[in-house]
Protein backbone atom coordinates (compact mmCIF):
# COMPACT_ATOMS: atom_id res chain seq x y z
CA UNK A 1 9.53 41.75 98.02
CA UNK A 2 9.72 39.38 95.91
CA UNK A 3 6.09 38.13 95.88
CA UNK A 4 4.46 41.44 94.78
CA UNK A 5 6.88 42.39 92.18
CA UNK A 6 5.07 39.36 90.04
CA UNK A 7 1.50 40.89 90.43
CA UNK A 8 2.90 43.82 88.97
CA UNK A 9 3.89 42.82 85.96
CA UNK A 10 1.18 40.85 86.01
CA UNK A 11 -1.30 43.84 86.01
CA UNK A 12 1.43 45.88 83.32
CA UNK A 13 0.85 43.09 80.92
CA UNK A 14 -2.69 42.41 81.28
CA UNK A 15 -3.24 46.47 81.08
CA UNK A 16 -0.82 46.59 77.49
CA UNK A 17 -3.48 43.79 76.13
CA UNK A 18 -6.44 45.88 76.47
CA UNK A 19 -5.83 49.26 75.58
CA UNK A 20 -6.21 48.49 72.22
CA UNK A 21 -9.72 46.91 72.98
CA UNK A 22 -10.30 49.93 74.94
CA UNK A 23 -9.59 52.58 72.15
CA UNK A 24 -12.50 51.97 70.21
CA UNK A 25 -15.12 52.32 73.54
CA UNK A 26 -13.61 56.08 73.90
CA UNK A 27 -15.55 56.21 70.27
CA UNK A 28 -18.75 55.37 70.73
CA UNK A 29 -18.52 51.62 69.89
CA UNK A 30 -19.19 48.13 71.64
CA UNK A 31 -16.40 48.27 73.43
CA UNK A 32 -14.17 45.37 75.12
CA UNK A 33 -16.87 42.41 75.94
CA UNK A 34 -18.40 41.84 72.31
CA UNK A 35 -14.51 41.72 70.26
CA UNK A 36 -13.84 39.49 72.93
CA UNK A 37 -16.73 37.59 72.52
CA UNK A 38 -16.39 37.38 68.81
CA UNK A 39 -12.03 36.30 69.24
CA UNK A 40 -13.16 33.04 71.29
CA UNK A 41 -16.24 32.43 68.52
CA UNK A 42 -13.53 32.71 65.75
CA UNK A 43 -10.96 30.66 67.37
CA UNK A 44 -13.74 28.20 68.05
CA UNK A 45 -14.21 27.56 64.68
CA UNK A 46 -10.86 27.85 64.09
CA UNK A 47 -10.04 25.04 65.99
CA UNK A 48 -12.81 22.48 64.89
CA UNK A 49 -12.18 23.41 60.91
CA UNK A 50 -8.74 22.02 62.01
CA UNK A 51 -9.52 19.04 64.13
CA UNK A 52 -12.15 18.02 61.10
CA UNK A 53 -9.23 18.14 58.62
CA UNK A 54 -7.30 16.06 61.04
CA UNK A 55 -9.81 13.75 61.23
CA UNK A 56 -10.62 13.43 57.48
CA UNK A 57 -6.49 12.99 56.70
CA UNK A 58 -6.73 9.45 57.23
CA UNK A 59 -9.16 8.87 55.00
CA UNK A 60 -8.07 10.91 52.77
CA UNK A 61 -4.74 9.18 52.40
CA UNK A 62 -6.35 6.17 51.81
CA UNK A 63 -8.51 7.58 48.93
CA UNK A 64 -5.34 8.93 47.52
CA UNK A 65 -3.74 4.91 48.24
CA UNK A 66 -6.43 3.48 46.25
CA UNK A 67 -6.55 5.84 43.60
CA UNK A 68 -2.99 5.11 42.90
CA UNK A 69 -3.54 1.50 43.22
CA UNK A 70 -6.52 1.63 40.59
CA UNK A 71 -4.18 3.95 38.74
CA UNK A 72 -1.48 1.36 38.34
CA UNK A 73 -3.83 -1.67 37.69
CA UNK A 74 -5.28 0.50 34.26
CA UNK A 75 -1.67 0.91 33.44
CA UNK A 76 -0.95 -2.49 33.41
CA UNK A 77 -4.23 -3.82 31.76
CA UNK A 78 -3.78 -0.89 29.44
CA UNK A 79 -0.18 -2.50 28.40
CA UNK A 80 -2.03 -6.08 28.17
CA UNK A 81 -3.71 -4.65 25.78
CA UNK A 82 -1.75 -3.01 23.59
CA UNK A 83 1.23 -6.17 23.95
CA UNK A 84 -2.06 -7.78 22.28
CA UNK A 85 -3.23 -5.46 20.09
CA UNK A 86 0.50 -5.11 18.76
CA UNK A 87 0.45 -9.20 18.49
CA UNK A 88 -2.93 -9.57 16.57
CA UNK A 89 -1.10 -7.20 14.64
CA UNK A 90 1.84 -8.69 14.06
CA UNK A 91 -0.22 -11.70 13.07
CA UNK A 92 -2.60 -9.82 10.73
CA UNK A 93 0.95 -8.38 8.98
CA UNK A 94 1.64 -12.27 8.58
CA UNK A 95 -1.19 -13.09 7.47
CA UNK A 96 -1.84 -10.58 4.72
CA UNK A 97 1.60 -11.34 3.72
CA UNK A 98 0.75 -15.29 3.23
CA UNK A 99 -2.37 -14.03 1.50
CA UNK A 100 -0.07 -11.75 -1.01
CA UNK A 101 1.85 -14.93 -1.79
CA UNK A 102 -1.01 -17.75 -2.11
CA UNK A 103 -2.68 -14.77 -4.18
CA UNK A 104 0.41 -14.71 -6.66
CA UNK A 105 0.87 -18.58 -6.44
CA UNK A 106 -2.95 -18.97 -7.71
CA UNK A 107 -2.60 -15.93 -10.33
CA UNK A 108 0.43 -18.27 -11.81
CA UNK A 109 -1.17 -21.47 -11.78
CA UNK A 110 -4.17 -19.92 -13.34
CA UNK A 111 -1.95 -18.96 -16.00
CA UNK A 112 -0.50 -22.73 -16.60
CA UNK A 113 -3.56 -23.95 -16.81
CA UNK A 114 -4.69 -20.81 -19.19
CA UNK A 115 -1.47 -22.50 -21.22
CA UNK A 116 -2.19 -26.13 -21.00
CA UNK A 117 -5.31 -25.09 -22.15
CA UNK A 118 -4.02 -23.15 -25.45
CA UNK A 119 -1.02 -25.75 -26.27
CA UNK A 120 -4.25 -28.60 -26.21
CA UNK A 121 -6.53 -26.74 -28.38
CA UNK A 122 -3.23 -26.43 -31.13
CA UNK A 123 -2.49 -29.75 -30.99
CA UNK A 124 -5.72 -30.50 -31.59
CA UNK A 125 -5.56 -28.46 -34.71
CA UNK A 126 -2.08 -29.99 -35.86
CA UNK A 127 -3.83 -33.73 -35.07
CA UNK A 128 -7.41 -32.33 -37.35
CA UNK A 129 -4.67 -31.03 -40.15
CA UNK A 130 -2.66 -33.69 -40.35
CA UNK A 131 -5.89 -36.35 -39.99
CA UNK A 132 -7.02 -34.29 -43.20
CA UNK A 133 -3.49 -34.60 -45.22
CA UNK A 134 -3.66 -38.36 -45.00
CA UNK A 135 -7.28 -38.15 -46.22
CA UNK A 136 -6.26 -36.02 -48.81
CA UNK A 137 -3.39 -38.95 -49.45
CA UNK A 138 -5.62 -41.38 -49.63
CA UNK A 139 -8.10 -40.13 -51.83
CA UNK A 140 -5.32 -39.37 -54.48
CA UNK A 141 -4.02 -43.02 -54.09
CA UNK A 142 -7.68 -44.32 -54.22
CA UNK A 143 -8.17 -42.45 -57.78
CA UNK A 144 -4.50 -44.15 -58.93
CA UNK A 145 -5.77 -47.57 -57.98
CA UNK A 146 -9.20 -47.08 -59.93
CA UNK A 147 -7.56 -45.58 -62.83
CA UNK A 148 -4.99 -48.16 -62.73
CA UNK A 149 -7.46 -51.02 -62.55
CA UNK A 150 -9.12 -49.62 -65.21
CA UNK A 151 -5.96 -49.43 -67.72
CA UNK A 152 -3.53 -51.24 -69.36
CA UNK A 153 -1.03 -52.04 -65.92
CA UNK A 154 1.20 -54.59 -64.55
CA UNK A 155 -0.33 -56.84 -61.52
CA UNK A 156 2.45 -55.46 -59.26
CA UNK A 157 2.38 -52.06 -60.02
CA UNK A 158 -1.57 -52.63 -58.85
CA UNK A 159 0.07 -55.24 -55.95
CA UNK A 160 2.10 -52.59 -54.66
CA UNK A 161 -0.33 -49.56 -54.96
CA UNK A 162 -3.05 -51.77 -53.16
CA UNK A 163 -0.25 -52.04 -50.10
CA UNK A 164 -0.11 -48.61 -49.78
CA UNK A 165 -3.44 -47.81 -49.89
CA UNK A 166 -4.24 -50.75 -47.21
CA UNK A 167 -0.91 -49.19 -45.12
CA UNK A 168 -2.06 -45.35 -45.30
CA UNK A 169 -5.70 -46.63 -44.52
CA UNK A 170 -3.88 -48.38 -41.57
CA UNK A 171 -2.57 -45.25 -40.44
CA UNK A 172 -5.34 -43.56 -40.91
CA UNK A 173 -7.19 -45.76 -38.47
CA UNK A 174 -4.61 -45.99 -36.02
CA UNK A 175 -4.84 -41.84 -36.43
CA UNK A 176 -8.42 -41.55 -35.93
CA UNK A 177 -8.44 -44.25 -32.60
CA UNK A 178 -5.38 -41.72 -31.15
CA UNK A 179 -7.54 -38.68 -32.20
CA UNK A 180 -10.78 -40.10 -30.35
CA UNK A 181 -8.44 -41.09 -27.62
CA UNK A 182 -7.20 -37.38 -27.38
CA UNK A 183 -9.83 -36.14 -27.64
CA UNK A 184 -11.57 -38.07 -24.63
CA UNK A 185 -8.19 -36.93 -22.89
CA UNK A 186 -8.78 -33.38 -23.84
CA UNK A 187 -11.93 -33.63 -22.26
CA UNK A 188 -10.85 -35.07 -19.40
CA UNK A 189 -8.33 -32.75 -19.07
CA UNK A 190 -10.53 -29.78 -19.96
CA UNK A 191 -12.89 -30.96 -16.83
CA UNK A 192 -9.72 -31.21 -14.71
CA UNK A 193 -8.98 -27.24 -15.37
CA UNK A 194 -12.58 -26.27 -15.15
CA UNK A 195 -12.43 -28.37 -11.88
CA UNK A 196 -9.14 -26.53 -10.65
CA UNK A 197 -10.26 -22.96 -11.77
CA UNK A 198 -13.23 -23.50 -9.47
CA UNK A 199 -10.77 -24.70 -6.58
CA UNK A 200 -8.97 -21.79 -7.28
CA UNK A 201 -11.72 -19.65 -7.09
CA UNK A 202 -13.36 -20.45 -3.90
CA UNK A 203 -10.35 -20.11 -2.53
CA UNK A 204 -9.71 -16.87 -3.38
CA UNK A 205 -13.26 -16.52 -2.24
CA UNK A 206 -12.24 -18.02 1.24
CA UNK A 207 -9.44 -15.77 1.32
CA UNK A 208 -11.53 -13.07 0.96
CA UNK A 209 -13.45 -13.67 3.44
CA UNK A 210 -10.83 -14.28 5.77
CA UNK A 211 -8.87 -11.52 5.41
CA UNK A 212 -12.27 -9.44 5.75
CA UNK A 213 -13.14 -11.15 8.69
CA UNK A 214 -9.18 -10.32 10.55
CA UNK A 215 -9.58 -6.50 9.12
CA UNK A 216 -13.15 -5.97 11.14
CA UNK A 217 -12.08 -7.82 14.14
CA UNK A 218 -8.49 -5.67 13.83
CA UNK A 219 -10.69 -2.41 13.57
CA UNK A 220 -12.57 -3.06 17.00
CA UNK A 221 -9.24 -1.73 18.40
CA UNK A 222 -7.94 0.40 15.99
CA UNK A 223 -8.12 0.94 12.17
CA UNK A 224 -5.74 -1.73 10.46
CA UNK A 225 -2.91 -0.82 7.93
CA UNK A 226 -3.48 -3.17 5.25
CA UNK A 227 -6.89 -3.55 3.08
CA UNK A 228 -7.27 -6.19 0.69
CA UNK A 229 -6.23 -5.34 -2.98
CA UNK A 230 -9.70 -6.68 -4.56
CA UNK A 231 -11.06 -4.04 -3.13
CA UNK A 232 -9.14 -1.28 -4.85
CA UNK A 233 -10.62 -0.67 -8.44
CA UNK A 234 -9.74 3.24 -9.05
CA UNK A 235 -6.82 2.00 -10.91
CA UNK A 236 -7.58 2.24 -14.86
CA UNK A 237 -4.06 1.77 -16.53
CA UNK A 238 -1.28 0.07 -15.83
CA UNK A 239 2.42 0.36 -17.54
CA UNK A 240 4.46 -3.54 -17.61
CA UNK A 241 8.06 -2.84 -18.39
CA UNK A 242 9.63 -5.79 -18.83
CA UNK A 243 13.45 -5.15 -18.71
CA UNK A 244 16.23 -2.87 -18.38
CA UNK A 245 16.54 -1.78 -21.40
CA UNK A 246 17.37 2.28 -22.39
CA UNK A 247 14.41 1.67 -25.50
CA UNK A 248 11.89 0.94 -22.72
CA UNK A 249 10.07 4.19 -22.12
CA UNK A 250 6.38 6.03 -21.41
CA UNK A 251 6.31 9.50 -22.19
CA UNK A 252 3.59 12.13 -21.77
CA UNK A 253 4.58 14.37 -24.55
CA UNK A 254 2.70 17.46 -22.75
CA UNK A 255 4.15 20.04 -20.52
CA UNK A 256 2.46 20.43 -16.86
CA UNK A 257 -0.50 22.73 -17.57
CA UNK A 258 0.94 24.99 -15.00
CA UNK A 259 4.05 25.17 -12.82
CA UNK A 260 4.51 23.51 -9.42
CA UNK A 261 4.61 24.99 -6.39
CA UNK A 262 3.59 22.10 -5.01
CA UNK A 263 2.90 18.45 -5.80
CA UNK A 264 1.21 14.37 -4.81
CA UNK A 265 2.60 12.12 -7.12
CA UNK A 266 0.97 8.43 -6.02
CA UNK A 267 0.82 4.75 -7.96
CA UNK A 268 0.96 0.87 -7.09
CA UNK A 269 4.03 -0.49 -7.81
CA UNK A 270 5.45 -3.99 -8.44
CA UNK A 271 8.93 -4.95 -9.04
CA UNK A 272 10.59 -8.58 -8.89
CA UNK A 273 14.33 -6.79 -9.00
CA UNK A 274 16.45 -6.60 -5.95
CA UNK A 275 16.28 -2.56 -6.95
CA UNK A 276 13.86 -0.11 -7.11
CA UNK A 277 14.86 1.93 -10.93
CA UNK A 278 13.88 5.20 -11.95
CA UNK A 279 9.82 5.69 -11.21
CA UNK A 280 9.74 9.58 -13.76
CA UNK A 281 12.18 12.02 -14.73
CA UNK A 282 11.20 15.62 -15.75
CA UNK A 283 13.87 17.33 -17.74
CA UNK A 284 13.57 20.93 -19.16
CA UNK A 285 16.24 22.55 -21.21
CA UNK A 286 18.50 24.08 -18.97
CA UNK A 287 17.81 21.07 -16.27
CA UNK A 288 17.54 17.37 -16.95
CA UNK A 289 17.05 16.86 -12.96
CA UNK A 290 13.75 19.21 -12.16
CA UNK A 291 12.63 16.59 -10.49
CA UNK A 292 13.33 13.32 -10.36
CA UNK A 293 12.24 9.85 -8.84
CA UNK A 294 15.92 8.33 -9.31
CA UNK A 295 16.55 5.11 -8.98
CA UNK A 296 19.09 2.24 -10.41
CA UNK A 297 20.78 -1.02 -9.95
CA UNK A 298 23.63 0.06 -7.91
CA UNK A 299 21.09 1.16 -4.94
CA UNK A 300 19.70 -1.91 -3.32
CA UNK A 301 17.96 0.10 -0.50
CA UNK A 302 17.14 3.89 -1.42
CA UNK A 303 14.94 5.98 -3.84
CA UNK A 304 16.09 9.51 -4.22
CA UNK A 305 13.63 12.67 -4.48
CA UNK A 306 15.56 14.85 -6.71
CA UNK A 307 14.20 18.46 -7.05
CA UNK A 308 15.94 21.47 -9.17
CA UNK A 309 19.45 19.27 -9.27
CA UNK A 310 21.90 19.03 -7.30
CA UNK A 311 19.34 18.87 -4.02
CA UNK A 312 17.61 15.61 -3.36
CA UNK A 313 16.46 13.56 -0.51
CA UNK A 314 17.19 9.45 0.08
CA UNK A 315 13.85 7.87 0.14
CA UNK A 316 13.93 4.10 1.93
CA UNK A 317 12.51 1.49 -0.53
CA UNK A 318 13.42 -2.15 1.49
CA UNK A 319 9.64 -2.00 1.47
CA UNK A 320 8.68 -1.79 -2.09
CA UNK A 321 11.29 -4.98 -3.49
CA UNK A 322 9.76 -8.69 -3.12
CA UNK A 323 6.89 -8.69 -5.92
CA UNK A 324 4.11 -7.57 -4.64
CA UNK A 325 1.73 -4.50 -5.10
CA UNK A 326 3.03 -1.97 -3.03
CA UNK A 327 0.73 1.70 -2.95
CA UNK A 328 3.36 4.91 -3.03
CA UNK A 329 2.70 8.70 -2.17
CA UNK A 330 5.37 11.39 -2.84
CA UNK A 331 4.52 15.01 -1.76
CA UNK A 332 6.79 17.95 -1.83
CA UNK A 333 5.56 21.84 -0.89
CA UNK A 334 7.74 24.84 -1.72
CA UNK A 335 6.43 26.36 1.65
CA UNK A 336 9.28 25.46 4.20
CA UNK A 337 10.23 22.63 1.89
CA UNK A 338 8.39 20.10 3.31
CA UNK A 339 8.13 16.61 1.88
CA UNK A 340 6.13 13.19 2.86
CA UNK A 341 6.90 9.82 1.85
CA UNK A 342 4.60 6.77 2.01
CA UNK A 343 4.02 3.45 1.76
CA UNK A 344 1.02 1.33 1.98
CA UNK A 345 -0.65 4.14 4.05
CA UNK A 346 2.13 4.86 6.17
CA UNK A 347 4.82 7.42 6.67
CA UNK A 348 8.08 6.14 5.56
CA UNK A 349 9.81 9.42 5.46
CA UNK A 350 9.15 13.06 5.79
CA UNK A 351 11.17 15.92 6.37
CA UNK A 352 11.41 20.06 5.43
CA UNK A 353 13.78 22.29 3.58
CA UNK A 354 13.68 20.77 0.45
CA UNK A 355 13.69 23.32 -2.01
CA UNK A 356 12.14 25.92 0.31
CA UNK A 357 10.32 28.47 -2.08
CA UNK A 358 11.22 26.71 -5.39
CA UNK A 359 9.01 26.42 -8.41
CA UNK A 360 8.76 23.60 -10.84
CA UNK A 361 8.08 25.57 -14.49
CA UNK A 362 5.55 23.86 -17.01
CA UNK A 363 7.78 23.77 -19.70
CA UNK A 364 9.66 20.35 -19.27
CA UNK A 365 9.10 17.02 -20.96
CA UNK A 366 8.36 13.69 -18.41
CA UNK A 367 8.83 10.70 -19.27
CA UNK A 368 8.29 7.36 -16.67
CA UNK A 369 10.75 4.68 -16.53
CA UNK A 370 13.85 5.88 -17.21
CA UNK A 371 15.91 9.12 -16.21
CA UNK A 372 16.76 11.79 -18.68
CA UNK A 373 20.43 13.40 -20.00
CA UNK A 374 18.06 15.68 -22.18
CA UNK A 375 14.45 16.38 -22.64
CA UNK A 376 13.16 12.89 -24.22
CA UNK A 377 16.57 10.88 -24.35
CA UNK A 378 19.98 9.83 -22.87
CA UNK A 379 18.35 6.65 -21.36
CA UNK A 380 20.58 4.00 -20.09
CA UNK A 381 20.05 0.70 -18.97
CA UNK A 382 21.55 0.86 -15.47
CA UNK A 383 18.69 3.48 -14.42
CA UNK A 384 16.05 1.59 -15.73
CA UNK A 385 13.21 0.54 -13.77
CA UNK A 386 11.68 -2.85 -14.38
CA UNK A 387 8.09 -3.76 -13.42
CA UNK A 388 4.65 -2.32 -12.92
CA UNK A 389 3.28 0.96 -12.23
CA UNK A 390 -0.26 0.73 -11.71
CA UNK A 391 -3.09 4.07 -11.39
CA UNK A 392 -0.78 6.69 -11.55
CA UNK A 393 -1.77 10.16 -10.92
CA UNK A 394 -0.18 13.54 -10.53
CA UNK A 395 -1.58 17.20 -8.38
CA UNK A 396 -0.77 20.20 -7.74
CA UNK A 397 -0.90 20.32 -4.30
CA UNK A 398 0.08 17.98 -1.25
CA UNK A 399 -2.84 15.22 -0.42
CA UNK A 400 -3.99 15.07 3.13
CA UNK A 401 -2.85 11.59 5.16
CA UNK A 402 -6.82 10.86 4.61
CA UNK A 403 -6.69 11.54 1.19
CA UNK A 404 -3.57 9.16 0.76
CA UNK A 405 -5.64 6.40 3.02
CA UNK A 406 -8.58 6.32 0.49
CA UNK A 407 -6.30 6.38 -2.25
CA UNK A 408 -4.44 3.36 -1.44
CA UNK A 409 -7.97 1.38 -0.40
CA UNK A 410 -9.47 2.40 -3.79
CA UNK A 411 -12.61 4.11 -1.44
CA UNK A 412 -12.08 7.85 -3.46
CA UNK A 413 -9.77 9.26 -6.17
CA UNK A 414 -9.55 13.00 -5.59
CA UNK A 415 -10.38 15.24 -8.13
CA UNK A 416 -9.05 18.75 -6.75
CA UNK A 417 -5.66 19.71 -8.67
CA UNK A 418 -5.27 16.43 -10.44
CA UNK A 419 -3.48 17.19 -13.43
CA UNK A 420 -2.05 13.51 -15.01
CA UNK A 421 -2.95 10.05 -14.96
CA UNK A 422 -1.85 7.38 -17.11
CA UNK A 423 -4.63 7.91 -20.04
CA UNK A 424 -2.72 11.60 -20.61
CA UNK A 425 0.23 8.91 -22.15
CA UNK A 426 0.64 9.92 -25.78
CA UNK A 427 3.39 6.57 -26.14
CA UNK A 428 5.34 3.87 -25.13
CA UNK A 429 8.50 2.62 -26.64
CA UNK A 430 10.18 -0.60 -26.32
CA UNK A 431 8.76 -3.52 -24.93
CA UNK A 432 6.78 -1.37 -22.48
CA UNK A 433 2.99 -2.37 -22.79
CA UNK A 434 0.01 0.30 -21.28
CA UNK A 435 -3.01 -1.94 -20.51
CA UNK A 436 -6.36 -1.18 -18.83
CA UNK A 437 -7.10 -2.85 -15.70
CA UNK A 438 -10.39 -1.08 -13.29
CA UNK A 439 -9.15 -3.22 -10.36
CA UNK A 440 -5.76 -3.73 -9.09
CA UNK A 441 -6.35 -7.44 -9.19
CA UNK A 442 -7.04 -7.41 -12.76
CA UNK A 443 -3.43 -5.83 -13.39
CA UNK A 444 -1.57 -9.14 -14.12
């Protein structure tokens, strides 16, 4: 009974499967044998798509493998290089530094020997004028000896005028031998210098053409950040105030043409202090802060951007102390406040809300050096700042990092809104001195 209950089923289940192949012959189609024919073709297919992609896994994996090893190898040459890039770097850094301070070393000596030079050439002049005196002297005493023998005098009275005569002649002699010898010193010593100032000079020339050299082997892998200050000559004017003293002022003496709704103020700066003074102050009536570069003795490390007192930003300046020529770029927007700080090219500081939507009105007075109590006065000494400031220059609107980059390499001075440089100065008070200088080297 058992045995032909499974045929059946068998012939149930086999019957279910292909009614629905069957429907479509009751309408006129292919009916049962072609669907059929087409469900093996498909799974087929089916069936060597997916032995091919189990075949091609293997390899596949290991294309993956060595992509990741390759992957991993550029990472790690990639990090060579940039540990080395970051070194050469660090080296260049070191190098322009030592540069900076052979540079200043040379600058001084040239001056010593710019001295020796001066202090020979006026004792010269004291040795001629005093050479002369004693001629003078002795020409006098000559005439009293010729008069004398001529008249009426006593043998020692004519004795003791000869004695003289003979002594001062003596003196004269010995004079003339140390002039002659002086002089052959002073020529010596005038070859020496001329032989020292051409040292001096190749060197500088050698420098030169070292730090060239580093800067174009530095810019195979990336632009460097320092340039070579003989290179810079968009300069013009530089300011030398020599203490901190409240007398020691610039002032412009002109209102900003219009007002500021945005500004670039940039300059080379020098300073031997441990602080970093007051760089401008603009002051109007109601305001002695409108803005402000504030600086002074009690603050060793910080530079603050004062705008419409009380608000202000700390500025870092650890950069700028030490002596040497240091290019600076302050920019402040009144759209979202924004601000930029640099140094040297780079971006010390930068930041928004500063004054968001403020306007800086034309009719203040500026003066550089010092900070302001009133328009033009309440200096003191404490605030003062004490250096060189060096192609200054004032727009009306914030300078583009390139802009700022060709700026501090003396390539381009950019015209659009510029509004002050350091020619607009109508005086300086003090000891403050306004020189011209075309090339930052030239500023001594």
């Amino acid at each position: 009974m058992a045995r032909s209950v499974a045929p059946r089923y068998l012939l149930v289940l086999v019957g279910s499967l292909m009614v629905p192949w069957a429907v479509p012959a009751q309408r006129g189609s292919l009916g049962i044998l072609p669907r059929f024919a087409n469900l093996t073709r498909r799974a087929r297919v089916s069936s060597l798509s997916l032995l091919e992609i189990r075949a091609a896994f293997p390899r596949l994996h290991r294309d993956v493998y060595q992509l990741k090893l390759k992957f991993h190898k550029l990472q790690a040459d990639t990090k060579n290089e940039l540990l080395a890039l970051a070194e050469e770097v660090t080296n260049a850094t070191s190098l322009f530094d030592s540069v900076d301070s052979l540079s200043e070393v040379t600058q001084h000596l040239k001056k010593q020997l710019r001295r020796i030079r001066k202090n020979e050439r006026k004792r010269e002049q004291d040795r001629d004028l005093k050479l002369a005196t004693l001629m003078s002297v002795v020409d006098g005493m000559k005439r009293q000896l010729t008069s004398a023998m001529t008249g009426d005098v006593h043998q020692d009275v004519l004795d003791d005028l000869s004695g003289r005569v003979r002594r001062q002649g003596e003196a004269i002699e010995a004079l003339l031998a140390e002039n002659a010898h002086l002089r052959r010193a002073s020529g010596s010593m005038n070859e020496l210098l001329e032989v020292q100032s051409e040292q001096f000079e190749r060197l500088e020339r050698w420098m030169n053409k070292s730090i060239s050299g580093k800067a174009r082997s530095l810019r195979v892998h990336g632009d460097s950040e320092h340039r070579k200050h003989d290179g810079v000559c968009n300069v013009k004017h530089y300011l030398h105030f020599p203490g901190s003293s409240p007398t020691d002022v610039a002032s412009f003496g002109k209102n900003f043409p219009v007002a500021l709704r945005a500004f670039s103020i940039c300059f080379w700066l020098r300073t031997r202090a441990p602080y970093l003074g007051t760089i401008l102050s603009y002051a109007t009536s109601d305001n002695d802060n409108k803005l402000v570069l504030y600086g002074r003795n009690s603050s060793k490390t910080g530079l603050q951007l004062v705008i419409g007192d009380p608000e202000h930003r700390e500025l870092p300046v650890d950069g700028l102390l030490g002596g040497s020529w240091h290019h600076v770029c302050i920019m402040w927007s009144a759209h979202r406040g924004r601000y930029a700080f640099y140094i040297d090219r780079r971006l010390a500081a930068a930041g928004s809300g500063l004054r968001q939507g403020y306007t800086i009105p034309s009719d203040g007075f500026l003066v550089l050096g010092q900070e302001q109590d009133f328009p033009g006065g309440g200096f003191e000494n404490h605030e003062s700042f004490v250096g060189n400031i060096a192609g200054f220059a004032l727009w009306t609107r914030f300078l583009a990092p390139g802009e700022v980059s060709a700026l501090a390499t003396g390539r381009r001075m950019p015209m659009e809104g510029l509004i002050l440089t350091l020619s607009d100065l109508v005086m300086v008070h003090g000891q403050v001195s306004l020189s011209e200088c075309e090339c930052l080297h030239d500023c001594l």
